[in-house]
PDB file of N, CA and C in Angstrom:
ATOM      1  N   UNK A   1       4.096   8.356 -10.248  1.00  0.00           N
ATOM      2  CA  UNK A   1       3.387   7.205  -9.730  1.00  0.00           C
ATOM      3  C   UNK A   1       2.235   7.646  -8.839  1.00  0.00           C
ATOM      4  N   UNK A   2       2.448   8.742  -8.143  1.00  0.00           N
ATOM      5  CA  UNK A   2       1.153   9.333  -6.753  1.00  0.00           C
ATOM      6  C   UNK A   2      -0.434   9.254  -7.737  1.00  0.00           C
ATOM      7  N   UNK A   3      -0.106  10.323  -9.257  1.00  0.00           N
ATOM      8  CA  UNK A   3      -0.979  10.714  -9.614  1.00  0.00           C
ATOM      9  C   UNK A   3      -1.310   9.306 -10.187  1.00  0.00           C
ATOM     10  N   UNK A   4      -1.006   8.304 -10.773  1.00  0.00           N
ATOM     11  CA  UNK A   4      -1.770   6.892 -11.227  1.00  0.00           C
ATOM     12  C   UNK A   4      -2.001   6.249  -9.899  1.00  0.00           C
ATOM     13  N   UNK A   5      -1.415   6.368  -9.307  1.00  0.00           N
ATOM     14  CA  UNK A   5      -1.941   5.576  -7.977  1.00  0.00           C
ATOM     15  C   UNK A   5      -3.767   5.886  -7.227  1.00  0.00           C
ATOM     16  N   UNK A   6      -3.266   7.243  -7.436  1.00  0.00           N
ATOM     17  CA  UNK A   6      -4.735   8.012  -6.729  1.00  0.00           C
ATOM     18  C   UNK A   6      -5.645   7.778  -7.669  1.00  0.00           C
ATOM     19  N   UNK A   7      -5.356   7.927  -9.046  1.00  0.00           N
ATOM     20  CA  UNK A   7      -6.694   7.640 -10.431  1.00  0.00           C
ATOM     21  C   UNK A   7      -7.081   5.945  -9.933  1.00  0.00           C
ATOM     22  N   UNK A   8      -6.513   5.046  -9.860  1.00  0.00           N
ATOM     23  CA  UNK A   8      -6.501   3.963  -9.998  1.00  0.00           C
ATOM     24  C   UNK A   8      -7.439   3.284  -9.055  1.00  0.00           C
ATOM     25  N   UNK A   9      -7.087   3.995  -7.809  1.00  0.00           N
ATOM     26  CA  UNK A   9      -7.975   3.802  -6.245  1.00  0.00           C
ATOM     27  C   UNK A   9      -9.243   4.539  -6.344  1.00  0.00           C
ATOM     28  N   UNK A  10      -8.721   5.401  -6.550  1.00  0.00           N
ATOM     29  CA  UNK A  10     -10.838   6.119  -7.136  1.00  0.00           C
ATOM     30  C   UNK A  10     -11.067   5.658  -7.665  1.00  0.00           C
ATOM     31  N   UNK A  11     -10.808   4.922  -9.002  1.00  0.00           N
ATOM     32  CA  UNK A  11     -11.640   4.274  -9.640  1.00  0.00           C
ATOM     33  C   UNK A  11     -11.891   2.649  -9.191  1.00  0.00           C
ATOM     34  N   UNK A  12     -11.036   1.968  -9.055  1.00  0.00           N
ATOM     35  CA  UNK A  12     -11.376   0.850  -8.296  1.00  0.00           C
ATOM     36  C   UNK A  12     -12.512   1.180  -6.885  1.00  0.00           C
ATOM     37  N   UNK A  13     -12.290   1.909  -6.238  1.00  0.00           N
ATOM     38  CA  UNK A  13     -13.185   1.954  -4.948  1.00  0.00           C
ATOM     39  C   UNK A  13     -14.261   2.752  -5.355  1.00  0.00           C
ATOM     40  N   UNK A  14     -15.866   2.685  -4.698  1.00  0.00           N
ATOM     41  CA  UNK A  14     -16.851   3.127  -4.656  1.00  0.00           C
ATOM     42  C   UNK A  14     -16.653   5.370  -4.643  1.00  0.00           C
ATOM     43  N   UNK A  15     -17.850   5.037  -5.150  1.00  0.00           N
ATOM     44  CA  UNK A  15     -17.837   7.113  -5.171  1.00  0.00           C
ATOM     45  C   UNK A  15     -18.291   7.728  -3.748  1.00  0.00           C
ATOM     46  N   UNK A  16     -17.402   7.710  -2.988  1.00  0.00           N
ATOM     47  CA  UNK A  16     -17.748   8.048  -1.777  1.00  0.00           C
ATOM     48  C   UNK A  16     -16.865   9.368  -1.481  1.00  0.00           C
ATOM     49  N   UNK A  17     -17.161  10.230  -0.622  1.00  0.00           N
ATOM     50  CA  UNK A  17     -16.436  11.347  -0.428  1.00  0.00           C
ATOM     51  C   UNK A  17     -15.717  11.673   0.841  1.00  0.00           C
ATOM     52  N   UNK A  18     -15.957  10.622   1.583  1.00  0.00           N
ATOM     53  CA  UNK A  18     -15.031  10.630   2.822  1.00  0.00           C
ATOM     54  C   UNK A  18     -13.932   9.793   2.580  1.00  0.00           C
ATOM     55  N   UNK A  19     -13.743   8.318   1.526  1.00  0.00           N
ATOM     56  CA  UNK A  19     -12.958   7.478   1.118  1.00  0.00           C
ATOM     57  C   UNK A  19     -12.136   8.357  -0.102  1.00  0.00           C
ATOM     58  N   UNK A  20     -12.792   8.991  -0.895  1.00  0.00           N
ATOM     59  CA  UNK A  20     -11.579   9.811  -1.710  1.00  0.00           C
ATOM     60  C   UNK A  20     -10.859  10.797  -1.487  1.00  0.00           C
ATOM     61  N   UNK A  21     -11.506  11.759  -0.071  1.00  0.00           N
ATOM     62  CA  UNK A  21     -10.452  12.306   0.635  1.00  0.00           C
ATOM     63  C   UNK A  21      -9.813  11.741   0.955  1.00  0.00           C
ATOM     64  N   UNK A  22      -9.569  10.444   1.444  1.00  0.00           N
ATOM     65  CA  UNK A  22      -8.629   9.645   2.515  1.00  0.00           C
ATOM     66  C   UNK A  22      -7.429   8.871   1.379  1.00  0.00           C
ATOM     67  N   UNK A  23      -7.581   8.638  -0.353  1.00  0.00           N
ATOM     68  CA  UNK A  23      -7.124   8.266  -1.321  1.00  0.00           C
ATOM     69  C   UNK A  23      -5.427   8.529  -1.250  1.00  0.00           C
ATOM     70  N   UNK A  24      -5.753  10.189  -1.766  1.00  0.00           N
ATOM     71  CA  UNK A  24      -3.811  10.492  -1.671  1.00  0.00           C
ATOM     72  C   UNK A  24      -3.119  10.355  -0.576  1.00  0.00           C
ATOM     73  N   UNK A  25      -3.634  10.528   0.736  1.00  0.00           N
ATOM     74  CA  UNK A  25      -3.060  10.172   2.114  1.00  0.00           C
ATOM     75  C   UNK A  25      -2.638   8.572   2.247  1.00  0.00           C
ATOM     76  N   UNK A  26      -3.537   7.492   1.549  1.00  0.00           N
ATOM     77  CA  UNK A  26      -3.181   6.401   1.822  1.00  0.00           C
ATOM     78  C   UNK A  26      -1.992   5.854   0.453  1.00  0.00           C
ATOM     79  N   UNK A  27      -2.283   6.830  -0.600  1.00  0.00           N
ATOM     80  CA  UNK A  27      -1.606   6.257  -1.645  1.00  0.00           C
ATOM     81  C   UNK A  27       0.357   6.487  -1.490  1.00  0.00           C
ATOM     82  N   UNK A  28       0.116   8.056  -0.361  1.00  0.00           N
ATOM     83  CA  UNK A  28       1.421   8.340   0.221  1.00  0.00           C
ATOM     84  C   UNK A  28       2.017   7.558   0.989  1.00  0.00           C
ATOM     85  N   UNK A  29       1.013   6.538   1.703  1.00  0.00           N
ATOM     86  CA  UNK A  29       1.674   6.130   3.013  1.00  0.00           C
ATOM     87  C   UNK A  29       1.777   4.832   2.374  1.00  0.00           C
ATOM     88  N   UNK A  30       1.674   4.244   1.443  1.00  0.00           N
ATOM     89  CA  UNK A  30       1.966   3.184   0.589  1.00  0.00           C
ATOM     90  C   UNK A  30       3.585   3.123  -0.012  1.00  0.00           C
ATOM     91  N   UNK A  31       3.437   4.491  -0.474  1.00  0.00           N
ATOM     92  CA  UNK A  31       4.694   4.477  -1.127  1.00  0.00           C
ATOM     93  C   UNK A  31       6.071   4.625  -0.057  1.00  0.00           C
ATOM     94  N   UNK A  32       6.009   5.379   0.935  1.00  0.00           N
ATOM     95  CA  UNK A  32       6.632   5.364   1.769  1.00  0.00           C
ATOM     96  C   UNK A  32       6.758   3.941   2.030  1.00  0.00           C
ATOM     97  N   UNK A  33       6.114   3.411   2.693  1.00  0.00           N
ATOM     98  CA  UNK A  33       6.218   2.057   3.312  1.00  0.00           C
ATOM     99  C   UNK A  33       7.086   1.462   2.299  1.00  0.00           C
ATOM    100  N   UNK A  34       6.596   1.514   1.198  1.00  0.00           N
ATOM    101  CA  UNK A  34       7.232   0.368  -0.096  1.00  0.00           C
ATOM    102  C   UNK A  34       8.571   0.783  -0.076  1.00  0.00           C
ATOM    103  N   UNK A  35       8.984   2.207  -0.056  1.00  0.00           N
ATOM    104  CA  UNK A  35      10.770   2.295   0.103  1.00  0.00           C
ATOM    105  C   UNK A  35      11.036   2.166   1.381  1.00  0.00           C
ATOM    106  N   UNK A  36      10.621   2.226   2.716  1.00  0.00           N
ATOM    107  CA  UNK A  36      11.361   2.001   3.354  1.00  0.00           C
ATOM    108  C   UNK A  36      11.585   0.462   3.403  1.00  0.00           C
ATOM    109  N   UNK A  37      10.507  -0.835   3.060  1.00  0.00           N
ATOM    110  CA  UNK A  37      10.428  -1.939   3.186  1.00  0.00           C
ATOM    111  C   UNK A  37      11.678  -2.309   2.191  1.00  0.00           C
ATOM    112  N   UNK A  38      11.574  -1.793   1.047  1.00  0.00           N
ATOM    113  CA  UNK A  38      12.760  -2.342  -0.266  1.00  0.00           C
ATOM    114  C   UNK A  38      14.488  -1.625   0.285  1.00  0.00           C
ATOM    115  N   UNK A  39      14.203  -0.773   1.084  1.00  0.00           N
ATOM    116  CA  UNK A  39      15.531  -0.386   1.689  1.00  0.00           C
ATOM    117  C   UNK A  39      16.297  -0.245   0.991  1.00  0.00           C
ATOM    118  N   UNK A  40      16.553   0.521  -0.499  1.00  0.00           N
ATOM    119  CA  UNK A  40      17.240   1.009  -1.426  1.00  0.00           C
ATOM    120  C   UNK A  40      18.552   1.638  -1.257  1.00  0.00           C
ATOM    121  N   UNK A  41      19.697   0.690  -1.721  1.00  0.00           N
ATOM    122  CA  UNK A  41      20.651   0.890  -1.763  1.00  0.00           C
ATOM    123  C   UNK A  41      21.354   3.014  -2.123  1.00  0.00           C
ATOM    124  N   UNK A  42      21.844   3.163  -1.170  1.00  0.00           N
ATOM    125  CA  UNK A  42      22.382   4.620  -1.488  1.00  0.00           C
ATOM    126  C   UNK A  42      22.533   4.866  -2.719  1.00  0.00           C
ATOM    127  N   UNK A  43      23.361   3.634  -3.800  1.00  0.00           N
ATOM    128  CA  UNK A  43      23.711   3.799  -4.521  1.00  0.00           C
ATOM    129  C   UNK A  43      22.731   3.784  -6.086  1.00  0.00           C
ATOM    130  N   UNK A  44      21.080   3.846  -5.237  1.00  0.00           N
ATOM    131  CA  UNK A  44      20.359   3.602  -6.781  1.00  0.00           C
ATOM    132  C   UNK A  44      20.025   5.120  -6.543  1.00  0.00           C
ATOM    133  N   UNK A  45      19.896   5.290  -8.148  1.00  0.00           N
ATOM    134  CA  UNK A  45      19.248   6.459  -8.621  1.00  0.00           C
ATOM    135  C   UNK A  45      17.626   6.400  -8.462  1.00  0.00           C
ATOM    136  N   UNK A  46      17.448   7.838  -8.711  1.00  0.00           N
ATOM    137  CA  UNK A  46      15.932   7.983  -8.365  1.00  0.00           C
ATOM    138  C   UNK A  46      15.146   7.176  -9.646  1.00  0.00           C
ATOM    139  N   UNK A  47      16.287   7.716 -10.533  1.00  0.00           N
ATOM    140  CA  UNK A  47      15.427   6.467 -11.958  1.00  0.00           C
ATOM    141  C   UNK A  47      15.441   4.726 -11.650  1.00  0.00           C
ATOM    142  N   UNK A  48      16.109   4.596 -10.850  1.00  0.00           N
ATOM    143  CA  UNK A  48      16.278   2.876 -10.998  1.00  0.00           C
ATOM    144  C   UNK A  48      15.732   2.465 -10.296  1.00  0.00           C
ATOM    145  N   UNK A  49      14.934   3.350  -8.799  1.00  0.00           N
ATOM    146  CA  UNK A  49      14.185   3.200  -7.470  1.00  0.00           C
ATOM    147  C   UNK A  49      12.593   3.226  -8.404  1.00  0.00           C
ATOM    148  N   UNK A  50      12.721   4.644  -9.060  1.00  0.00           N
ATOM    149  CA  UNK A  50      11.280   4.650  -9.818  1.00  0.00           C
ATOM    150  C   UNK A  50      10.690   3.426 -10.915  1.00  0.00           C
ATOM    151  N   UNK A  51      11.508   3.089 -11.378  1.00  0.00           N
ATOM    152  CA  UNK A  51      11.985   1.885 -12.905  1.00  0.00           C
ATOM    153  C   UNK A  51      11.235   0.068 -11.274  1.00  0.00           C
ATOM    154  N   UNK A  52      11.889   0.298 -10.570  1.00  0.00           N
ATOM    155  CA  UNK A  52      11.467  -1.317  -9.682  1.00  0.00           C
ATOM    156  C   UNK A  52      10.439  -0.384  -8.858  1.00  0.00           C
ATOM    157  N   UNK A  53      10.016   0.540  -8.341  1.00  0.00           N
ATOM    158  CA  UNK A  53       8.573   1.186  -8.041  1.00  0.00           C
ATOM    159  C   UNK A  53       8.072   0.690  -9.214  1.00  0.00           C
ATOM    160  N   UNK A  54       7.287   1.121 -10.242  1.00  0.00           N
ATOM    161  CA  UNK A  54       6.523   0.791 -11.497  1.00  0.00           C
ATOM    162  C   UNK A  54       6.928  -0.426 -11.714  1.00  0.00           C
ATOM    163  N   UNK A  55       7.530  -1.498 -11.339  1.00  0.00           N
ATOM    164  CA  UNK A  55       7.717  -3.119 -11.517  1.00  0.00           C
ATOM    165  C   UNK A  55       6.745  -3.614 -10.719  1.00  0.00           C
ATOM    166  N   UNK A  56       6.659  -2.934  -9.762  1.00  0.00           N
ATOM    167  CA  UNK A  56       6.226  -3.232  -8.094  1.00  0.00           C
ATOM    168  C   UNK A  56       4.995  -2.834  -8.241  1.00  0.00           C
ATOM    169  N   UNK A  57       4.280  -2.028  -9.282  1.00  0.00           N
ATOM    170  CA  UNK A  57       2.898  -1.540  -8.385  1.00  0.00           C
ATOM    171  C   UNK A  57       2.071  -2.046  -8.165  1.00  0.00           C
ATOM    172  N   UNK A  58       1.508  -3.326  -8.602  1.00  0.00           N
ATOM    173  CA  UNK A  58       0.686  -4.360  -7.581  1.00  0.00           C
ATOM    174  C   UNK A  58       0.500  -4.598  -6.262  1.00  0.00           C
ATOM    175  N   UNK A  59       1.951  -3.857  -5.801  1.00  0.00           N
ATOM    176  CA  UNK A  59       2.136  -4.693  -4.694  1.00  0.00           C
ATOM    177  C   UNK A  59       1.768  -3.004  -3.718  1.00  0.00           C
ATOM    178  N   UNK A  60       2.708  -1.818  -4.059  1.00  0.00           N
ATOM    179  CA  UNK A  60       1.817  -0.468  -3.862  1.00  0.00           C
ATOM    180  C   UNK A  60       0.421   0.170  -4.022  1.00  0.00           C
ATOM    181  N   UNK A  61      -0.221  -0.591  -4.649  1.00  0.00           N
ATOM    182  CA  UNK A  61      -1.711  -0.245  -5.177  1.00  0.00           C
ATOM    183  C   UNK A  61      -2.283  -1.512  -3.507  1.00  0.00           C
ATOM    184  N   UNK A  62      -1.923  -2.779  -3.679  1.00  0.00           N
ATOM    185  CA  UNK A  62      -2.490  -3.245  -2.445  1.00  0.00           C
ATOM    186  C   UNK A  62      -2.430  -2.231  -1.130  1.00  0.00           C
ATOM    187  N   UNK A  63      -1.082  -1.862  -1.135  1.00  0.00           N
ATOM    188  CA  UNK A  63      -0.627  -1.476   0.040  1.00  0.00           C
ATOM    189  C   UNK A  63      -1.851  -0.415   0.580  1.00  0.00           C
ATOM    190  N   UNK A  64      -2.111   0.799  -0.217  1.00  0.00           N
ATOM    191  CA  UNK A  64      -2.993   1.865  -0.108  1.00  0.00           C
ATOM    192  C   UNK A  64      -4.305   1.298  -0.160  1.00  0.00           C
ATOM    193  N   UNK A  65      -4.578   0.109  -0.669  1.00  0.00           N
ATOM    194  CA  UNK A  65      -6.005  -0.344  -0.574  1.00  0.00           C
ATOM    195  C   UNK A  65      -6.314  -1.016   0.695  1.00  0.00           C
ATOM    196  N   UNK A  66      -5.220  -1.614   1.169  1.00  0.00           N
ATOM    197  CA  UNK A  66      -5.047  -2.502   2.951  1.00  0.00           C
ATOM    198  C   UNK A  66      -5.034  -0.754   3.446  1.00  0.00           C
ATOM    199  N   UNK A  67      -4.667   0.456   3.207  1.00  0.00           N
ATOM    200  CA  UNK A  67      -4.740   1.355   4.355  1.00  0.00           C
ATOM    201  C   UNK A  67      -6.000   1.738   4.556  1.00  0.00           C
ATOM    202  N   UNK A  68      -6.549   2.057   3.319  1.00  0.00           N
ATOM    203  CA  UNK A  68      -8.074   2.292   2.632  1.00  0.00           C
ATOM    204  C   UNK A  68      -8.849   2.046   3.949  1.00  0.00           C
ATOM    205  N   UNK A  69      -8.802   0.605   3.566  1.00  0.00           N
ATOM    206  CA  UNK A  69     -10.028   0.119   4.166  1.00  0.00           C
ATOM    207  C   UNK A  69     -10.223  -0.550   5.432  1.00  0.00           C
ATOM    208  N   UNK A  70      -9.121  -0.363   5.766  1.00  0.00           N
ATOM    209  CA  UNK A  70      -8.722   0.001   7.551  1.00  0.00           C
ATOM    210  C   UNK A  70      -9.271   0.967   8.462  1.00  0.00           C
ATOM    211  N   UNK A  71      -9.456   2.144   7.666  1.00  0.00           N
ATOM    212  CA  UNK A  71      -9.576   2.961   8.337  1.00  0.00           C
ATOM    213  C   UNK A  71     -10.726   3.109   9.636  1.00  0.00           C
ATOM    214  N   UNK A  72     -10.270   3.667  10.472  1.00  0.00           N
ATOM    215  CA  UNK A  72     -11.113   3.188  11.937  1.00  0.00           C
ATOM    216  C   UNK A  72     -10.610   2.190  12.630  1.00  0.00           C
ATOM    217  N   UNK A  73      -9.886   0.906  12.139  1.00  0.00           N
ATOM    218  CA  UNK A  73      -9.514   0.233  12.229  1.00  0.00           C
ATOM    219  C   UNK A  73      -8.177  -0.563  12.436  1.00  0.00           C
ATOM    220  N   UNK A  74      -7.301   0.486  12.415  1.00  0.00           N
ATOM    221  CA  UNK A  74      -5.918   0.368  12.023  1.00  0.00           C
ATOM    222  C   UNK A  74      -5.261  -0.596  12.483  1.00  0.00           C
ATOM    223  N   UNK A  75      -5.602  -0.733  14.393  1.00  0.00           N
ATOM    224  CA  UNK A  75      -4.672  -1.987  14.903  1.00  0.00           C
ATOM    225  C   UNK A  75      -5.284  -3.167  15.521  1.00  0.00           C
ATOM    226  N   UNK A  76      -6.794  -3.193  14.363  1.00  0.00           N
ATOM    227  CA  UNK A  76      -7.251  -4.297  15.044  1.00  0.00           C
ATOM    228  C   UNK A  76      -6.973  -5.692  14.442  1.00  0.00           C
ATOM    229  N   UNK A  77      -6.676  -6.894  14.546  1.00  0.00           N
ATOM    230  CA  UNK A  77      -6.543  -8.057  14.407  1.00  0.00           C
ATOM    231  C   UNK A  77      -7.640  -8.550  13.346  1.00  0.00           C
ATOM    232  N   UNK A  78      -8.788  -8.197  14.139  1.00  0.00           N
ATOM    233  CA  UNK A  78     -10.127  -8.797  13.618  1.00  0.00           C
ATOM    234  C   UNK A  78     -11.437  -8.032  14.202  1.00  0.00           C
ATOM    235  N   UNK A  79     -12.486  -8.638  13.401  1.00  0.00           N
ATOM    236  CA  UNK A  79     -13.844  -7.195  13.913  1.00  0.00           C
ATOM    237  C   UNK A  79     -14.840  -8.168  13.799  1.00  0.00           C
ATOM    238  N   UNK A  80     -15.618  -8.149  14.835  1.00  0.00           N
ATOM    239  CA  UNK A  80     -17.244  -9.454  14.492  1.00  0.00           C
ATOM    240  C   UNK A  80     -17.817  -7.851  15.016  1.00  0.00           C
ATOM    241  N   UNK A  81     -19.179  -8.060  14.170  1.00  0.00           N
ATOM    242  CA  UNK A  81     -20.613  -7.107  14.347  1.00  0.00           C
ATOM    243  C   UNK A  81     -21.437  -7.521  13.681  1.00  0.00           C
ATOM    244  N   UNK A  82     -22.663  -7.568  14.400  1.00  0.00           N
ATOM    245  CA  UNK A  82     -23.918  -8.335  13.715  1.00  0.00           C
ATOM    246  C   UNK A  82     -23.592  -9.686  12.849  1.00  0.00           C
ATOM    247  N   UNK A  83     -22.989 -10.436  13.242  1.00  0.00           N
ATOM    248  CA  UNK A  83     -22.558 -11.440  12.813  1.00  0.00           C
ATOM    249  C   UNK A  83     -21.863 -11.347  11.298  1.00  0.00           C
ATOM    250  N   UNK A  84     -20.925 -10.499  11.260  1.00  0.00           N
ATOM    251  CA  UNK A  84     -19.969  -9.954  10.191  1.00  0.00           C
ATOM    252  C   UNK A  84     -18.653 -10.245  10.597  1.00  0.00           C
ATOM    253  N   UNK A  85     -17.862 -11.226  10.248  1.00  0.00           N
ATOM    254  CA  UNK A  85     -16.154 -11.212  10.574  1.00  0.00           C
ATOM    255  C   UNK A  85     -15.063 -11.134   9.944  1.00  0.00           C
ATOM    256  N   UNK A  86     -14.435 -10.016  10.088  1.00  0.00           N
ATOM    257  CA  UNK A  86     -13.586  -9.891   9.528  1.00  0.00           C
ATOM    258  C   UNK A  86     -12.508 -10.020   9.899  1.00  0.00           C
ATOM    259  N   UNK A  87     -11.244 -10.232   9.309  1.00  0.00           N
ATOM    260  CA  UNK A  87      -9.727 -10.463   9.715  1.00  0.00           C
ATOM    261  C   UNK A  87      -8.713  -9.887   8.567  1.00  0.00           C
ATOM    262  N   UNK A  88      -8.513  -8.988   9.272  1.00  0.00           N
ATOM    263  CA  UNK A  88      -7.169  -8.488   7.952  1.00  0.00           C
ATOM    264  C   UNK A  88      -5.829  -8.924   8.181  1.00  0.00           C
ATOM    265  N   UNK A  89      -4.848  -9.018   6.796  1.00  0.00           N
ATOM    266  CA  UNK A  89      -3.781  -9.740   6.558  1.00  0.00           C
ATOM    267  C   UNK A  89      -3.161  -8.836   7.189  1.00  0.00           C
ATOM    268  N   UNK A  90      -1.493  -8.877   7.411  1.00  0.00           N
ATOM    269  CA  UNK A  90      -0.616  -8.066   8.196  1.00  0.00           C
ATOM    270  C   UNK A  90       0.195  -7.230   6.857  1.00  0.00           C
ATOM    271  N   UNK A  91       0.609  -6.070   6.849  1.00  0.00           N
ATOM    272  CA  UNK A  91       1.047  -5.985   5.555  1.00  0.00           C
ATOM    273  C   UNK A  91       1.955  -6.322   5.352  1.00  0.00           C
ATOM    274  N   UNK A  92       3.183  -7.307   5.977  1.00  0.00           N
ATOM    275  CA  UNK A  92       3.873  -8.125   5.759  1.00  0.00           C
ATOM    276  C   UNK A  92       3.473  -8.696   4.441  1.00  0.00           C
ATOM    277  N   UNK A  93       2.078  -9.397   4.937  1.00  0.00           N
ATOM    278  CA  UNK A  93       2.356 -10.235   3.490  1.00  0.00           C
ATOM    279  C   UNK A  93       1.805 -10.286   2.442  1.00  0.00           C
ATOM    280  N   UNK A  94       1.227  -8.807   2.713  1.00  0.00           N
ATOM    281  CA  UNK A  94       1.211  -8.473   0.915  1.00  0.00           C
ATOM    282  C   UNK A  94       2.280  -8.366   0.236  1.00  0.00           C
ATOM    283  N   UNK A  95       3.270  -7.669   1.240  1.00  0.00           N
ATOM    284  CA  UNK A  95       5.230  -7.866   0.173  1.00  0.00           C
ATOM    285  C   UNK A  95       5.198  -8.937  -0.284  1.00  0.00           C
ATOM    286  N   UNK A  96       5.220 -10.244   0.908  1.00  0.00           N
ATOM    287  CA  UNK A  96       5.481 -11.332   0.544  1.00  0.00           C
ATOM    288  C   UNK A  96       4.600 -12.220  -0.626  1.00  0.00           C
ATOM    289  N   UNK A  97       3.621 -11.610  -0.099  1.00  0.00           N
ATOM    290  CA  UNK A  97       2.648 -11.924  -1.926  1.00  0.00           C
ATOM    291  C   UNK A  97       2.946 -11.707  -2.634  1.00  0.00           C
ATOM    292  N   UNK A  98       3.223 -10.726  -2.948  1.00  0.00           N
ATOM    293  CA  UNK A  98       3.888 -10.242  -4.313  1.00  0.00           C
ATOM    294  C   UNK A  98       5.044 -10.183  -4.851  1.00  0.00           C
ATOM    295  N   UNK A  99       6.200 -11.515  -3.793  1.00  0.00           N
ATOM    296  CA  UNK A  99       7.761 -11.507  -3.622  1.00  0.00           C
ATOM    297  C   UNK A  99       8.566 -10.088  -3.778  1.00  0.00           C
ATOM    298  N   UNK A 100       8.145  -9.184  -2.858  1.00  0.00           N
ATOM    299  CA  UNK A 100       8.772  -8.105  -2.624  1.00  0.00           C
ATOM    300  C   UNK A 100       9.854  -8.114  -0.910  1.00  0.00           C
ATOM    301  N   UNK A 101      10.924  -8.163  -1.379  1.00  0.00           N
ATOM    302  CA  UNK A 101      11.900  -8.469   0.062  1.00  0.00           C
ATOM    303  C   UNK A 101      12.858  -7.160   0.070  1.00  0.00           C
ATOM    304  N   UNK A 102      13.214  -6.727   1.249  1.00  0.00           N
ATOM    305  CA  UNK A 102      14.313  -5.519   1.298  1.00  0.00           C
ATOM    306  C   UNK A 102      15.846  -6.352   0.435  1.00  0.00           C
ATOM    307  N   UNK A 103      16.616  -4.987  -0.121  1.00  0.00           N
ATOM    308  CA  UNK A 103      17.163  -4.958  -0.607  1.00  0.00           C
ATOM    309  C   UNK A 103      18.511  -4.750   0.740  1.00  0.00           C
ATOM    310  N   UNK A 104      19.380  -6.051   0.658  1.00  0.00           N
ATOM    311  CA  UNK A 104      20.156  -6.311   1.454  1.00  0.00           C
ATOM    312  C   UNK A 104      21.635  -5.294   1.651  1.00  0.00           C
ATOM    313  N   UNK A 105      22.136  -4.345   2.568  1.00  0.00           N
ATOM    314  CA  UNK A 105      23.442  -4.067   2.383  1.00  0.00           C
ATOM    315  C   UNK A 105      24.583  -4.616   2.995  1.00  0.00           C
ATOM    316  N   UNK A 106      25.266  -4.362   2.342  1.00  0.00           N
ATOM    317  CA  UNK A 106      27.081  -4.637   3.368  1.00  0.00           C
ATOM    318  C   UNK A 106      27.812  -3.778   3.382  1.00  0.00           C
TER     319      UNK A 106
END
């Protein structure tokens, strides 16, 4: 999944060379996030974690694109400059966009 993830973000995002260094770093910290958020039962295999990863990658491809284009930016709320405003979503709810919820134990 790293190596389609990283093709996918270079090619979706502009040819820039400070943003495609920053690509596999964000495409890592995507995927991380996405298992710790889905909280995968002990009992799944790496195939059945990978099998709902690749169900999911809409929702991992956002994730690395919200890190993307953060950058500089990481814990700000919102940004006005030269009359430019921006407001980024929380990544809460890109899961929730994409009905991605942790996987419950007992």
């Amino acid at each position: 999944m790293d190596e389609q993830l990283i093709e996918d973000l270079t090619n979706y995002l502009e040819d820039d060379a400070e943003t495609a260094r920053m690509i596999p770093l964000s495409a890592k910290r995507a995927i991380r996030s996405f298992k710790k958020k889905r909280n995968y039962p002990s009992s799944y295999s790496d195939e059945k974690i990978n099998s709902d990863m690749e169900n999911c990658y809409d929702c991992i491809f956002d994730l690395a694109l919200f890190f993307l284009v953060k950058q500089g930016a990481e814990f700000q709320g919102s940004h006005s400059e030269s009359s430019v405003n921006r407001n980024w979503t929380s990544e809460t709810e890109i899961y929730v966009n994409h009905g991605v919820f942790p996987f419950i134990g007992f």
